[in-house]
N, C-alpha and C. Protein backbone atom coordinates (compact mmCIF):
# COMPACT_ATOMS: atom_id res chain seq x y z
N UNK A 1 60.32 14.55 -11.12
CA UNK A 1 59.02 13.97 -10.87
C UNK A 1 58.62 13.14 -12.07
N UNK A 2 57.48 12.21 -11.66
CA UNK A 2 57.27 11.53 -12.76
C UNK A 2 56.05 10.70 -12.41
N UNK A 3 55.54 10.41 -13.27
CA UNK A 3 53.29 9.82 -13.43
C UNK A 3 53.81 8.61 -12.96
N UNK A 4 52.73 8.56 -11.52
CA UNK A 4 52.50 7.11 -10.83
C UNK A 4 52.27 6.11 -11.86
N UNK A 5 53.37 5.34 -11.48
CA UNK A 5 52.58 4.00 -12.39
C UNK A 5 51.13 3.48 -12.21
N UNK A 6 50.50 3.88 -11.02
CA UNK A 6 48.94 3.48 -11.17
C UNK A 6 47.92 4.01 -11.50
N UNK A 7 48.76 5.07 -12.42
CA UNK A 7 47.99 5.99 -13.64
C UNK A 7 48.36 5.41 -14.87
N UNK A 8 47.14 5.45 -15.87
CA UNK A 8 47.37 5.01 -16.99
C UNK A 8 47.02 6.22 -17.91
N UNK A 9 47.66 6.68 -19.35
CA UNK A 9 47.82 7.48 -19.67
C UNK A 9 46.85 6.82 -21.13
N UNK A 10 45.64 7.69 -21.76
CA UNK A 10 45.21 7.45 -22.84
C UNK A 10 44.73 8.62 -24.15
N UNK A 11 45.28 8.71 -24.86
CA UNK A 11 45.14 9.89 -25.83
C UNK A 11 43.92 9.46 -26.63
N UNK A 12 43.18 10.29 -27.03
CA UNK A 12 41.74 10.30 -28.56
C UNK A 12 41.72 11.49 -28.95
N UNK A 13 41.41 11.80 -30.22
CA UNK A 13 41.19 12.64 -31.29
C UNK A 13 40.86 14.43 -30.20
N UNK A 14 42.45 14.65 -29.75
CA UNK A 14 42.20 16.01 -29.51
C UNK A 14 42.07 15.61 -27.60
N UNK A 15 41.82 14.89 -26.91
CA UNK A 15 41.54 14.64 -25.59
C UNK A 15 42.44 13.42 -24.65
N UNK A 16 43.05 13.87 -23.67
CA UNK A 16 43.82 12.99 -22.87
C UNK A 16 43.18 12.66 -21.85
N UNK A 17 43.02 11.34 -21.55
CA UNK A 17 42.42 10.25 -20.36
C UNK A 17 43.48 9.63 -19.82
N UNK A 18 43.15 10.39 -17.99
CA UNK A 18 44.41 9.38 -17.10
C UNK A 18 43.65 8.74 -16.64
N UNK A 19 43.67 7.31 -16.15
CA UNK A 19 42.42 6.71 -15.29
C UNK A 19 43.38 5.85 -14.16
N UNK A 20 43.38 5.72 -12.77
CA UNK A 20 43.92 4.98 -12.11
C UNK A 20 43.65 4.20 -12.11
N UNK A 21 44.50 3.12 -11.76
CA UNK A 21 44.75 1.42 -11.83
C UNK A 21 43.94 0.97 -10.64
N UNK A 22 43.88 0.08 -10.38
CA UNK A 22 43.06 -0.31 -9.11
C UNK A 22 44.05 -0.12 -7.63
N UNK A 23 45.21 -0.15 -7.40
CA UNK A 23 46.07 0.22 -7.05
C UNK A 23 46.32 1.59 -6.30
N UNK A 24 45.66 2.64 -7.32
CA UNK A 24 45.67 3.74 -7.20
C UNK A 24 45.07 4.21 -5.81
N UNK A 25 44.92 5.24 -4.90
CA UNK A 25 43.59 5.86 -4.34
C UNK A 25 42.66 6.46 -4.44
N UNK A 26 43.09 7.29 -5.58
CA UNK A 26 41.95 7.77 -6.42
C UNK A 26 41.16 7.14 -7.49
N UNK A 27 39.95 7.79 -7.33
CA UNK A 27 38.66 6.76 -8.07
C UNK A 27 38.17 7.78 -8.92
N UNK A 28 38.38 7.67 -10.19
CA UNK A 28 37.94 8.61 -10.94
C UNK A 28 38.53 8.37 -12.24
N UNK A 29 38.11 10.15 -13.28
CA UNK A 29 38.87 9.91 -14.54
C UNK A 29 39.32 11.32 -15.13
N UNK A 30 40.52 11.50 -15.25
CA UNK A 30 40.77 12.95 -15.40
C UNK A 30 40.79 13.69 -16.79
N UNK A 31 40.51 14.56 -17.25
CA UNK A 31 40.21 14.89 -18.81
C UNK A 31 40.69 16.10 -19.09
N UNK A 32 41.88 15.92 -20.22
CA UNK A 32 42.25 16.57 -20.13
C UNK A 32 42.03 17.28 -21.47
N UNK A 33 42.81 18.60 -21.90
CA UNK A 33 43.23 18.92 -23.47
C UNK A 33 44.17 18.70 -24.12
N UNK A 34 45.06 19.09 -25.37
CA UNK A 34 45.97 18.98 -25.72
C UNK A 34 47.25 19.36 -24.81
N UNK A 35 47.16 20.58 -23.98
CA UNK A 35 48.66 20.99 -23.13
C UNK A 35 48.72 20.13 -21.81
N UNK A 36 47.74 19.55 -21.08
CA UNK A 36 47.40 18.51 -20.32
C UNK A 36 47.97 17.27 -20.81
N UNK A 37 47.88 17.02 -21.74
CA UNK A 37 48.29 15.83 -22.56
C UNK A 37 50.02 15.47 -22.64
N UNK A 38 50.45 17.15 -22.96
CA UNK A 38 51.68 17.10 -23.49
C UNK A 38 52.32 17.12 -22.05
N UNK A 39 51.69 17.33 -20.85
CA UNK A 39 52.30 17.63 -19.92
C UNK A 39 52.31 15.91 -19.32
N UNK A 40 51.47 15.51 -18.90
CA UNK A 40 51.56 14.20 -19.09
C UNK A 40 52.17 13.28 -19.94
N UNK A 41 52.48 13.78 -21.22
CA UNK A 41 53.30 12.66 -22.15
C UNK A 41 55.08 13.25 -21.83
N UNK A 42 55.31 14.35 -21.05
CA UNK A 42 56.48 14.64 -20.26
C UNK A 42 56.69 13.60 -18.91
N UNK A 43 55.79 13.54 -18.19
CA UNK A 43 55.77 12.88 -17.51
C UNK A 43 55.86 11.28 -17.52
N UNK A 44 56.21 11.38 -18.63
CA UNK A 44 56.52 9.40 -19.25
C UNK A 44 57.80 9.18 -18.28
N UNK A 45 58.46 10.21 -18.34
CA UNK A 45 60.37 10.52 -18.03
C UNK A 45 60.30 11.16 -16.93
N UNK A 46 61.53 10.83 -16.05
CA UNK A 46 61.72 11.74 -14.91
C UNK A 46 61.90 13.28 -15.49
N UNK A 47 61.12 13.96 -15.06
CA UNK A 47 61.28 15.68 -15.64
C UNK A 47 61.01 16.63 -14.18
N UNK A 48 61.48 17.89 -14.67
CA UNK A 48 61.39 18.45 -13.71
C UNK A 48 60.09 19.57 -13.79
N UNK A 49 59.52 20.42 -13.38
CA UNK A 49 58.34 21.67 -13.42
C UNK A 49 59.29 22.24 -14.77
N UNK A 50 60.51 23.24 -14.52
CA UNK A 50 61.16 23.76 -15.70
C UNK A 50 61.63 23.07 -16.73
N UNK A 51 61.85 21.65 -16.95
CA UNK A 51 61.67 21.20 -17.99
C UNK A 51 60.62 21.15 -18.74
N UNK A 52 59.45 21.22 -18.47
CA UNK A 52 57.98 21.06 -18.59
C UNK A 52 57.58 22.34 -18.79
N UNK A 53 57.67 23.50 -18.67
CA UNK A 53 57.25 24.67 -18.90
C UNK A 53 58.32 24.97 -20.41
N UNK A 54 59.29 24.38 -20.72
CA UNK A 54 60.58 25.08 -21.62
C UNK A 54 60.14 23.61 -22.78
N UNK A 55 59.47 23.21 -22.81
CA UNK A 55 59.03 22.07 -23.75
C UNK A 55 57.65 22.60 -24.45
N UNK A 56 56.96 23.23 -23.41
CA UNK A 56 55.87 23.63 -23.91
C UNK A 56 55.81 24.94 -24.52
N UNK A 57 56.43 25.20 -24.17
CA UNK A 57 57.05 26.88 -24.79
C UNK A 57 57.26 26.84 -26.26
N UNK A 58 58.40 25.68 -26.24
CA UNK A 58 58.64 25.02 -27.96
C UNK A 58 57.76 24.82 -28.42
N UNK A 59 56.70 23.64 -27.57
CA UNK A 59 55.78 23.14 -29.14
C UNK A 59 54.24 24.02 -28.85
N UNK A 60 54.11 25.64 -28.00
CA UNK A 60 52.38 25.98 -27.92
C UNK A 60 53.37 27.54 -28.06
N UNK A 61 52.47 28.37 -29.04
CA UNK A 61 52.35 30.06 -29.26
C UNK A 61 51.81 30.35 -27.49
N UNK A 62 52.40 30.57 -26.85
CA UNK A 62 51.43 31.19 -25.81
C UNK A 62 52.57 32.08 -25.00
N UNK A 63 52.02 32.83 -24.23
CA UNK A 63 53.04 33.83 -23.48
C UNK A 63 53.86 33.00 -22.11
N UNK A 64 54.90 33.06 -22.18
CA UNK A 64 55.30 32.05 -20.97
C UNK A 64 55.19 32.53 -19.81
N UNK A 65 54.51 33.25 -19.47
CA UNK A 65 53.75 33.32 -17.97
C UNK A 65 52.22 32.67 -17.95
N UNK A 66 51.84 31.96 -19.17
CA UNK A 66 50.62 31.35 -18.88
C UNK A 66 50.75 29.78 -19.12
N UNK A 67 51.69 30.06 -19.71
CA UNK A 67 52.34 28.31 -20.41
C UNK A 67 53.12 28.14 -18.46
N UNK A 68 53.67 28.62 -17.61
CA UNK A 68 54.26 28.16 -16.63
C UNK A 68 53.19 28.49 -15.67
N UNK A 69 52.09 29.37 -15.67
CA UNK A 69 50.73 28.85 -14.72
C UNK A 69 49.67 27.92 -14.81
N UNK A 70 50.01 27.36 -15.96
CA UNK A 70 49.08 25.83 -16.56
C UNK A 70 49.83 24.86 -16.37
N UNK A 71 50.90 25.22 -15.96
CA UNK A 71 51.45 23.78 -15.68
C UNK A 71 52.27 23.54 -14.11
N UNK A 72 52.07 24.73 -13.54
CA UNK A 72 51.88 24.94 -11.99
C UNK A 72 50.47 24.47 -11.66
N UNK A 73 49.41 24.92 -12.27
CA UNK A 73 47.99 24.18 -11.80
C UNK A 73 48.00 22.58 -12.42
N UNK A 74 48.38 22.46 -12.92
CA UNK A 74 48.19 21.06 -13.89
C UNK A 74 48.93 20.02 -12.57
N UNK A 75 50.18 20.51 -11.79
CA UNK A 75 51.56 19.37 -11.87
C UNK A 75 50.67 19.60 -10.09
N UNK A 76 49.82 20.84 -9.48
CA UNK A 76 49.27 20.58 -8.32
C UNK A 76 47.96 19.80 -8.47
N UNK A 77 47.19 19.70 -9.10
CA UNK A 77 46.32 18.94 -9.47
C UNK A 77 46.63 17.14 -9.55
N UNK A 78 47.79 17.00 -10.17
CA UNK A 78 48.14 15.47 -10.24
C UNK A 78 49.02 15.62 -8.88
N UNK A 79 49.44 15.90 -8.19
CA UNK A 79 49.48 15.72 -7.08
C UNK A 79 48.88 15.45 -5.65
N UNK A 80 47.50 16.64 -5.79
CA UNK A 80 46.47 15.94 -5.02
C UNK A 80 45.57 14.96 -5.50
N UNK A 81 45.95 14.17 -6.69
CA UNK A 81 45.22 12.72 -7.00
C UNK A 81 45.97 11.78 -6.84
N UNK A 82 47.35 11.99 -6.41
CA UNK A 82 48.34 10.75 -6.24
C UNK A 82 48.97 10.21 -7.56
N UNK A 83 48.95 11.12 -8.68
CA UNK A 83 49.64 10.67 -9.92
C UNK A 83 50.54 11.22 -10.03
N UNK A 84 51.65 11.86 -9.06
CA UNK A 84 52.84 12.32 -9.27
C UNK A 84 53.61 11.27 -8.49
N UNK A 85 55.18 11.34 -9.06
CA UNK A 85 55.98 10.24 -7.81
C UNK A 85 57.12 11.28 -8.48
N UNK A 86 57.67 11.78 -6.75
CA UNK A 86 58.77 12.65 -6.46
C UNK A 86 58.40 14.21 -6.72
């Protein structure tokens, strides 16, 4: 899978902004945190859910049953906005 191109991806001091292109169907602006961010800056590249849970594992202290339910809610979330492709 991998971020619709008619998502645009924007990082600031600690906070990630996806905003769709006009293109997009969704009308809005999504806000994220730092593991939101990193999950999205995975999503630059074709990746898979378990690539994405075993990346975050590396770079966040957290127990990996919560690091792979944040990014099960995260990867269904950009899905029902139309920013996933595949």
């Amino acid at each position: 899978m991998k971020l619709n191109r008619e998502f645009l991806l924007h990082n600031t001091s600690g906070e990630t902004i996806l905003v769709p292109t006009g293109g997009a169907s969704f009308s809005g602006v999504v806000r994220g945190n730092k593991t939101l961010g990193a999950v999205l800056e995975l999503l630059k590249n074709d990746v898979t859910q378990e690539e994405i849970v075993a990346a975050l594992k590396a770079r966040f202290d957290a127990p990996e049953g919560a690091i792979e339910a944040d990014v099960e809610k995260a990867l269904a979330e950009l899905r029902k906005i139309g920013a996933l492709d595949g």
